[in-house]
Protein backbone atom coordinates (compact mmCIF):
# COMPACT_ATOMS: atom_id res chain seq x y z
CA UNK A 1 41.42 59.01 64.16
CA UNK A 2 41.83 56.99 60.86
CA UNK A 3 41.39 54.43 61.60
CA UNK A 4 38.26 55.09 63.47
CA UNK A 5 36.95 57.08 60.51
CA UNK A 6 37.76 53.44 58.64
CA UNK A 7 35.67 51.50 61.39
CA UNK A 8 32.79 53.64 60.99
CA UNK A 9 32.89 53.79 57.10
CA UNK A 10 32.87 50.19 56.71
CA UNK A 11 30.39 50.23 59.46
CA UNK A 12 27.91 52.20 57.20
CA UNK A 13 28.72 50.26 54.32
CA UNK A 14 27.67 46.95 55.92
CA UNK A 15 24.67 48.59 57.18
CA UNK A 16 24.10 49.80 53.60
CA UNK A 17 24.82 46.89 51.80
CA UNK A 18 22.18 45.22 54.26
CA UNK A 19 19.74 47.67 54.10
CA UNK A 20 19.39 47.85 50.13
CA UNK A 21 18.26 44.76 48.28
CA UNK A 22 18.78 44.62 44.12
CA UNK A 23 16.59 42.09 43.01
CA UNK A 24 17.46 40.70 39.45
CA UNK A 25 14.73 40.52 36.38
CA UNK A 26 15.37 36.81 36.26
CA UNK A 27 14.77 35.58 39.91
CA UNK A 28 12.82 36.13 43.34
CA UNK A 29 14.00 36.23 46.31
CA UNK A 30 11.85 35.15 49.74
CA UNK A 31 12.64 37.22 52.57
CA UNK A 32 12.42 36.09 55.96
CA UNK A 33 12.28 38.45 59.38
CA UNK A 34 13.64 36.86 62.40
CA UNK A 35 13.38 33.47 60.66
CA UNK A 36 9.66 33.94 59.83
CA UNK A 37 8.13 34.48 56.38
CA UNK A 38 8.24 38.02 55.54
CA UNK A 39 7.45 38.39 51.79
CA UNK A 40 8.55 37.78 48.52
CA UNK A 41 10.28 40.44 46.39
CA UNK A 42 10.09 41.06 42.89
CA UNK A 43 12.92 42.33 40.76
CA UNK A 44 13.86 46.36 41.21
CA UNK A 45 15.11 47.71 44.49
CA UNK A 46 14.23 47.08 48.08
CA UNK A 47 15.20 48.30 51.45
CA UNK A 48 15.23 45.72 54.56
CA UNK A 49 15.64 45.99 58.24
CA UNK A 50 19.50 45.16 58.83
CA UNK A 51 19.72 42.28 61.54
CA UNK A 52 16.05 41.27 61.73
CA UNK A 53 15.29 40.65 58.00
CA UNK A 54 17.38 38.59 55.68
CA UNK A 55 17.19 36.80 52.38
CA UNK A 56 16.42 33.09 53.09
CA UNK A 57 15.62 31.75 49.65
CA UNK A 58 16.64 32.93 45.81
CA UNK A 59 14.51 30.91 42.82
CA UNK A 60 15.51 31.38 39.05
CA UNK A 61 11.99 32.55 37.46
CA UNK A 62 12.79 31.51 33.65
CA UNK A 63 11.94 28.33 32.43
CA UNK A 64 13.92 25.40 33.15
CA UNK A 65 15.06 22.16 31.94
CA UNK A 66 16.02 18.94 34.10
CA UNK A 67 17.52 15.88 32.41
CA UNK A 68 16.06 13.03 33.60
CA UNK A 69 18.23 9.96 33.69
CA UNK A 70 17.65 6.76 32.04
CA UNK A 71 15.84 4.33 34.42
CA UNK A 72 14.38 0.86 33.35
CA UNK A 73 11.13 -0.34 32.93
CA UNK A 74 9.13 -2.82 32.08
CA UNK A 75 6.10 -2.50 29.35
CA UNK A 76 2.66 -3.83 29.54
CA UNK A 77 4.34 -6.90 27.51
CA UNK A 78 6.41 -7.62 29.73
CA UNK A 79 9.67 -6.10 27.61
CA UNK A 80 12.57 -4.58 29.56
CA UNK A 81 13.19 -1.15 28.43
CA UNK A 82 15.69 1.83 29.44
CA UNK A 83 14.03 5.54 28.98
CA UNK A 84 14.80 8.89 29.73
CA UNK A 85 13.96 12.34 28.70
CA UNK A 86 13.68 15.68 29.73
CA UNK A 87 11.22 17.75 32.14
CA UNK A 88 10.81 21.72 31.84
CA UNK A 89 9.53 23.65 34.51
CA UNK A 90 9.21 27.15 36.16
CA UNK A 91 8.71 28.84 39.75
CA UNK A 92 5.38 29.97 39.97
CA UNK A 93 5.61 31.00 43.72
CA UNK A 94 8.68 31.46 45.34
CA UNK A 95 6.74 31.09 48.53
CA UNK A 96 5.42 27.46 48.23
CA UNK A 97 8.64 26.47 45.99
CA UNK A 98 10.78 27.50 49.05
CA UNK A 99 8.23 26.11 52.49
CA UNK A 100 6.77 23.72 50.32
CA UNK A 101 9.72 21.20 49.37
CA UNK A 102 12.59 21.08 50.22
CA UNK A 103 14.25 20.72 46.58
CA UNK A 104 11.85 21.25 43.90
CA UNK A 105 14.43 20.30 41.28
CA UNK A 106 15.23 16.79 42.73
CA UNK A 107 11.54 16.41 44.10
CA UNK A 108 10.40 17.02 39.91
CA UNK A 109 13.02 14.59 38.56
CA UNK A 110 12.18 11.51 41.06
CA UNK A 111 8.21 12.50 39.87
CA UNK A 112 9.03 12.52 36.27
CA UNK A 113 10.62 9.13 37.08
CA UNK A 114 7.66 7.57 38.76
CA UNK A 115 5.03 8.70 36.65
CA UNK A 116 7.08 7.52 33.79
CA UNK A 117 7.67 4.12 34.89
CA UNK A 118 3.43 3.60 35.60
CA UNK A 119 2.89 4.99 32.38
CA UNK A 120 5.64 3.19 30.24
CA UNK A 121 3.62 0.16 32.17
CA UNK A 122 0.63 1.09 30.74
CA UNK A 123 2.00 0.89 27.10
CA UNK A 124 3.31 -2.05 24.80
CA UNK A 125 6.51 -1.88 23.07
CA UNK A 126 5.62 -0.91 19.91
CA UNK A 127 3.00 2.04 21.22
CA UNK A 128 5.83 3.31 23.72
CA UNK A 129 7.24 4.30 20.24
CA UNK A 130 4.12 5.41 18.53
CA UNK A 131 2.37 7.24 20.75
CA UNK A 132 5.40 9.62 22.30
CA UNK A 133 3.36 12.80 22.45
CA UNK A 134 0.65 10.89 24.10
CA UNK A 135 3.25 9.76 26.54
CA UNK A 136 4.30 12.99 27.11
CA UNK A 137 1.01 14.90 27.52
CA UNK A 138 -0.12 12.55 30.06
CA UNK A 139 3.30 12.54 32.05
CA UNK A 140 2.56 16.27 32.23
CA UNK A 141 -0.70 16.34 33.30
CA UNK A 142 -0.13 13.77 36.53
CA UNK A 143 3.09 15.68 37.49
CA UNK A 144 1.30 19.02 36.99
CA UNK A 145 -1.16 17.89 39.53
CA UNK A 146 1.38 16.82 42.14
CA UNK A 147 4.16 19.67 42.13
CA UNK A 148 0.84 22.49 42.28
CA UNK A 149 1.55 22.59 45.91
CA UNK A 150 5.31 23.65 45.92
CA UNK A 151 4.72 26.54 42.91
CA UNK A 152 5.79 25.01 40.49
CA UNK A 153 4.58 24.47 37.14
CA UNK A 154 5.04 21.63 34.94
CA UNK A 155 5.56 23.04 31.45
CA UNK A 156 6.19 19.65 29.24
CA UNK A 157 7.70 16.37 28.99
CA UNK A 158 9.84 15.49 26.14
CA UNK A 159 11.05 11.43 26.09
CA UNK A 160 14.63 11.25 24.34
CA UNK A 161 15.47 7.56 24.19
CA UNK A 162 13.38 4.23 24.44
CA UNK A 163 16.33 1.83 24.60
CA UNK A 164 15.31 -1.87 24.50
CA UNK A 165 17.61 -4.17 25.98
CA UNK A 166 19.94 -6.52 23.62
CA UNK A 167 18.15 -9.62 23.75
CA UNK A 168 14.74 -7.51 22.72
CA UNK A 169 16.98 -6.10 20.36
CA UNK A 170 17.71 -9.30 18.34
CA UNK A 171 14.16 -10.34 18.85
CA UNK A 172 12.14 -7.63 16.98
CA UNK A 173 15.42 -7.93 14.22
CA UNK A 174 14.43 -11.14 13.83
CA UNK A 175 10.68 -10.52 13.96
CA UNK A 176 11.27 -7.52 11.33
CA UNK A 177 13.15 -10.04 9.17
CA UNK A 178 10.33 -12.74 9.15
CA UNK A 179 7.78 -9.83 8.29
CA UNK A 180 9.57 -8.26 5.66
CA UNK A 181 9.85 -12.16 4.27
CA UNK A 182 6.38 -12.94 4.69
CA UNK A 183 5.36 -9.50 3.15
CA UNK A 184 7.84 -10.65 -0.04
CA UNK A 185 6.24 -13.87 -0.31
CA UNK A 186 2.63 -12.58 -0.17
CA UNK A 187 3.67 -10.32 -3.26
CA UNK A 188 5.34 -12.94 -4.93
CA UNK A 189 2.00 -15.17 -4.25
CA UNK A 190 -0.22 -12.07 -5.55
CA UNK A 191 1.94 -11.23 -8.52
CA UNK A 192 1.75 -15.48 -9.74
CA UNK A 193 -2.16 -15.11 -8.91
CA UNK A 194 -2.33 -12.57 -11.37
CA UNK A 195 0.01 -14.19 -13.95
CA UNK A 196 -1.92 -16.85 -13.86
CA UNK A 197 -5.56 -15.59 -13.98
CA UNK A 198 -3.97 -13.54 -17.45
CA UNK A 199 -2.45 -16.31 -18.47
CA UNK A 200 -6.08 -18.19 -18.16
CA UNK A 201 -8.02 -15.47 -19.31
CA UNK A 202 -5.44 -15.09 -22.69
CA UNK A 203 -5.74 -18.94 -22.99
CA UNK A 204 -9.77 -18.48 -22.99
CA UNK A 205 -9.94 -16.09 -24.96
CA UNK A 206 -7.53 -17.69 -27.88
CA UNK A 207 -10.02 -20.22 -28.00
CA UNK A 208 -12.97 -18.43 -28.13
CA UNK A 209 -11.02 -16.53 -30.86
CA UNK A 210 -10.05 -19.90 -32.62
CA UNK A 211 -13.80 -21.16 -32.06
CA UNK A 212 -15.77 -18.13 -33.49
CA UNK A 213 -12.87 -18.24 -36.49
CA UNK A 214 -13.83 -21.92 -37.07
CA UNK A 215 -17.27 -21.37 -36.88
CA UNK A 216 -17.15 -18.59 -39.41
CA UNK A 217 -14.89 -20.93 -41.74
CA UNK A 218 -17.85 -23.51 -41.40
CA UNK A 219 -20.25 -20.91 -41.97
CA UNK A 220 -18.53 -19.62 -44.97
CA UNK A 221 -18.12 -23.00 -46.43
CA UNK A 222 -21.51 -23.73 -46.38
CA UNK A 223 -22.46 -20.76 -48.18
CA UNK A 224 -19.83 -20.98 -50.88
CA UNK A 225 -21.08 -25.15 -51.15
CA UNK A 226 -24.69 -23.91 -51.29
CA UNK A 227 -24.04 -21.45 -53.77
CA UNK A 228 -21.77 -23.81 -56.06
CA UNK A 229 -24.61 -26.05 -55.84
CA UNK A 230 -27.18 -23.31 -57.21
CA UNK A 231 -24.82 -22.55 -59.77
CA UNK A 232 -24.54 -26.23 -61.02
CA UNK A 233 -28.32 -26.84 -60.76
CA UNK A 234 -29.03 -23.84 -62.65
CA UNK A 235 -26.17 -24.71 -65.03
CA UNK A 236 -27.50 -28.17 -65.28
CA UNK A 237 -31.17 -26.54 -65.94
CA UNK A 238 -29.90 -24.50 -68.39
CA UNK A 239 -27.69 -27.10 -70.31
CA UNK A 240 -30.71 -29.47 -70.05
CA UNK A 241 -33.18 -26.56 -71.75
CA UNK A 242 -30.55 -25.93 -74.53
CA UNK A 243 -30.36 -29.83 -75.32
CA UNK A 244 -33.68 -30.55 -75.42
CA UNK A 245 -34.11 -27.14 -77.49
CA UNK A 246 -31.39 -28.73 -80.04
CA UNK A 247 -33.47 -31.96 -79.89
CA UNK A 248 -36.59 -30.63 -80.73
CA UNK A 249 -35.08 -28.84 -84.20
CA UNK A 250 -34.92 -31.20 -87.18
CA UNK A 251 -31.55 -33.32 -87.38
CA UNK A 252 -30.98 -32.68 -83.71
CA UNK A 253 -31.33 -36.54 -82.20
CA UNK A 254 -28.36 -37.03 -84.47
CA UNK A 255 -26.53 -34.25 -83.80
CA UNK A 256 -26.80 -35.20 -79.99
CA UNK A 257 -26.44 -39.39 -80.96
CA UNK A 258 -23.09 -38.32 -82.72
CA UNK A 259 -22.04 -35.97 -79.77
CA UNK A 260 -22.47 -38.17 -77.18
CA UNK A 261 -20.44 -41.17 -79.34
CA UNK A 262 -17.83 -38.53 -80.03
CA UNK A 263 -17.23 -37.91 -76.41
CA UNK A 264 -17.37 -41.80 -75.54
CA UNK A 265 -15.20 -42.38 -77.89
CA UNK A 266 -12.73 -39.77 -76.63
CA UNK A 267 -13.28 -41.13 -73.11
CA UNK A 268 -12.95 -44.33 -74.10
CA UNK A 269 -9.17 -43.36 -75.61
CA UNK A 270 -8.27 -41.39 -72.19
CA UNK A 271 -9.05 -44.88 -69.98
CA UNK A 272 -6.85 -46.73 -72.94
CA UNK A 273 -3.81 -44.09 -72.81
CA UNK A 274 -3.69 -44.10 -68.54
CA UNK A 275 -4.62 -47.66 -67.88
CA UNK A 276 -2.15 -49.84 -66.20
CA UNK A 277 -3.77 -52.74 -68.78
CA UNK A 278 -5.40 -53.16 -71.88
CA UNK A 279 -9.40 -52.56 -71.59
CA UNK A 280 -11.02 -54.46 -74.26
CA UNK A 281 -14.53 -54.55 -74.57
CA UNK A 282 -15.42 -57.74 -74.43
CA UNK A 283 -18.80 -57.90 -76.31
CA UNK A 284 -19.14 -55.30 -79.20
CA UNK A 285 -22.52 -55.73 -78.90
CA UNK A 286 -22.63 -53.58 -76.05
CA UNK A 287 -21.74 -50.39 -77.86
CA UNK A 288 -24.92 -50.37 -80.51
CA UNK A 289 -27.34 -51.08 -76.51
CA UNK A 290 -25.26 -48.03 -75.40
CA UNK A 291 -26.27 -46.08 -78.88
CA UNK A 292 -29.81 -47.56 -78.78
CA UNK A 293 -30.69 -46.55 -75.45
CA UNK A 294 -29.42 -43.00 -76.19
CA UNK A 295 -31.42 -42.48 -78.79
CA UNK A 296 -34.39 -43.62 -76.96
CA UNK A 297 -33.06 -41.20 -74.58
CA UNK A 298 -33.22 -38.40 -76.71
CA UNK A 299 -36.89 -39.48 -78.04
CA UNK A 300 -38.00 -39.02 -74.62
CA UNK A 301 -36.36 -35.92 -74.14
CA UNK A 302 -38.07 -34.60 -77.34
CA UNK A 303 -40.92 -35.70 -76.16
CA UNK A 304 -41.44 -33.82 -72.81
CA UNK A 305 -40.00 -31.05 -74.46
């Protein structure tokens, strides 16, 4: 009798356990009766037909992430390059996700491969680095397209490494070298170009400086000669007025006869006391013509004045 009570128990438990279906908040499950698409069931509670309807398919509804391994490929310039990255997506339909591929995950991560290689082979080196979310956004969009059909939907793309290979490696060290260099000697050339054009310009101007500094010297020596001689002709005027003014009192012509022997006579001395030799004069004659023709000097001054 127990054991019969046991039989049936376990009986209506399996029934039970087949008839009530707990769906969870983060899946779907795809229910098939008598191996034909029934429905798809949302998460809560459900009751199914024991022996004719069964669960066939369960897909995770959050997002998800597949790592995509590194594959090589070659850029539009012909460089040999390893990428990989990573490639979230999420069950739209369970329907088409479960009768329209057979593995969705798998199926996504051979497309992500694909589509990467063509477009990496679109791309030179350096823009493969440059223009990631480009990359990315355009990965999405062609594998967006293609997985539509199995219900699923392509949320991004993310590239994690662009690898070059070690040769390629070297290469753009080298090539980074020689522009570093070149971008060195290009400042070095621009910083003597403008050493140079100061150095030029403080040369030029120096001698402008030096020239417009001469030219006032000149300038100023000119004046100061022109004015000396003013001073002299006007002194020269003026002694010339007094004389003739003495000559024309009485006794004047021999005040000015015995000036003028007074200061030959004193000159006279001066040659005597710095000569080298004696200075005779050689014909005493010569002294009364040098009196004479003063006093006919003076006359004639007297009589202009």
């Amino acid at each position: 009798m127990l054991a019969t009570l046991t039989f049936v128990f376990l009986g209506l438990l399996f029934i039970i356990i087949k008839l009530v279906l707990v769906v969870k908040m983060r899946e779907v499950c795809v229910i098939e009766r008598l191996g034909k698409f029934r429905a798809v069931m949302q998460p809560g509670l459900h009751f199914l037909i024991p022996f004719f309807d069964r669960v066939a398919y369960r897909h995770e509804t959050r997002e998800q992430v597949l790592d995509i391994p590194a594959q090589s490929c070659i850029s539009r310039d012909n460089v040999q390059i390893d990428v990989d990255g990573l490639v979230y997506i999420q069950v739209m339909d369970g329907a088409k996700a479960s009768y329209g591929i057979e593995d969705y995950r798998r199926a996504c991560i051979n497309l992500a491969q694909t589509t990467m290689r063509s477009e990496i082979g679109k791309l030179k080196l350096s823009e493969t680095f440059s223009e990631r979310d480009k990359l990315n956004e355009t990965i999405v969009r062609e594998i967006d397209k293609a997985s539509d059909p199995w219900g699923i939907k392509m949320l991004r793309y993310e590239v994690r490494n662009i690898t070059p290979s070690m040769g390629v490696i070297h290469t753009l060290e080298k090539q980074m070298e020689a522009e570093r260099q070149k971008r060195a000697e290009i400042t070095m050339a621009q910083a003597e170009k403008e050493s140079t054009i100061n150095l030029s310009e403080g040369e030029r101007q120096e001698a402008i400086n030096l020239s417009e500094g001469d030219k006032q010297k000149q300038i100023n020596e000119a004046h100061g000669r022109a004015k000396e001689i003013e001073i002299l002709t006007e002194a020269t005027a003026e002694g010339l007025n007094m004389i003739a003014s003495a000559a024309a009192t009485p006794g004047g012509d021999k005040a000015i006869k015995m000036r003028l022997m007074e200061q030959f006579i004193q000159q006279t001395g001066n040659i005597l006391k710095t000569a080298d030799v004696s200075v005779m004069p050689t014909e005493i004659a010569k002294l009364e013509g040098f009196f004479e023709g003063m006093d006919k000097v003076t006359q004639n001054v007297q009589g202009v004045k």
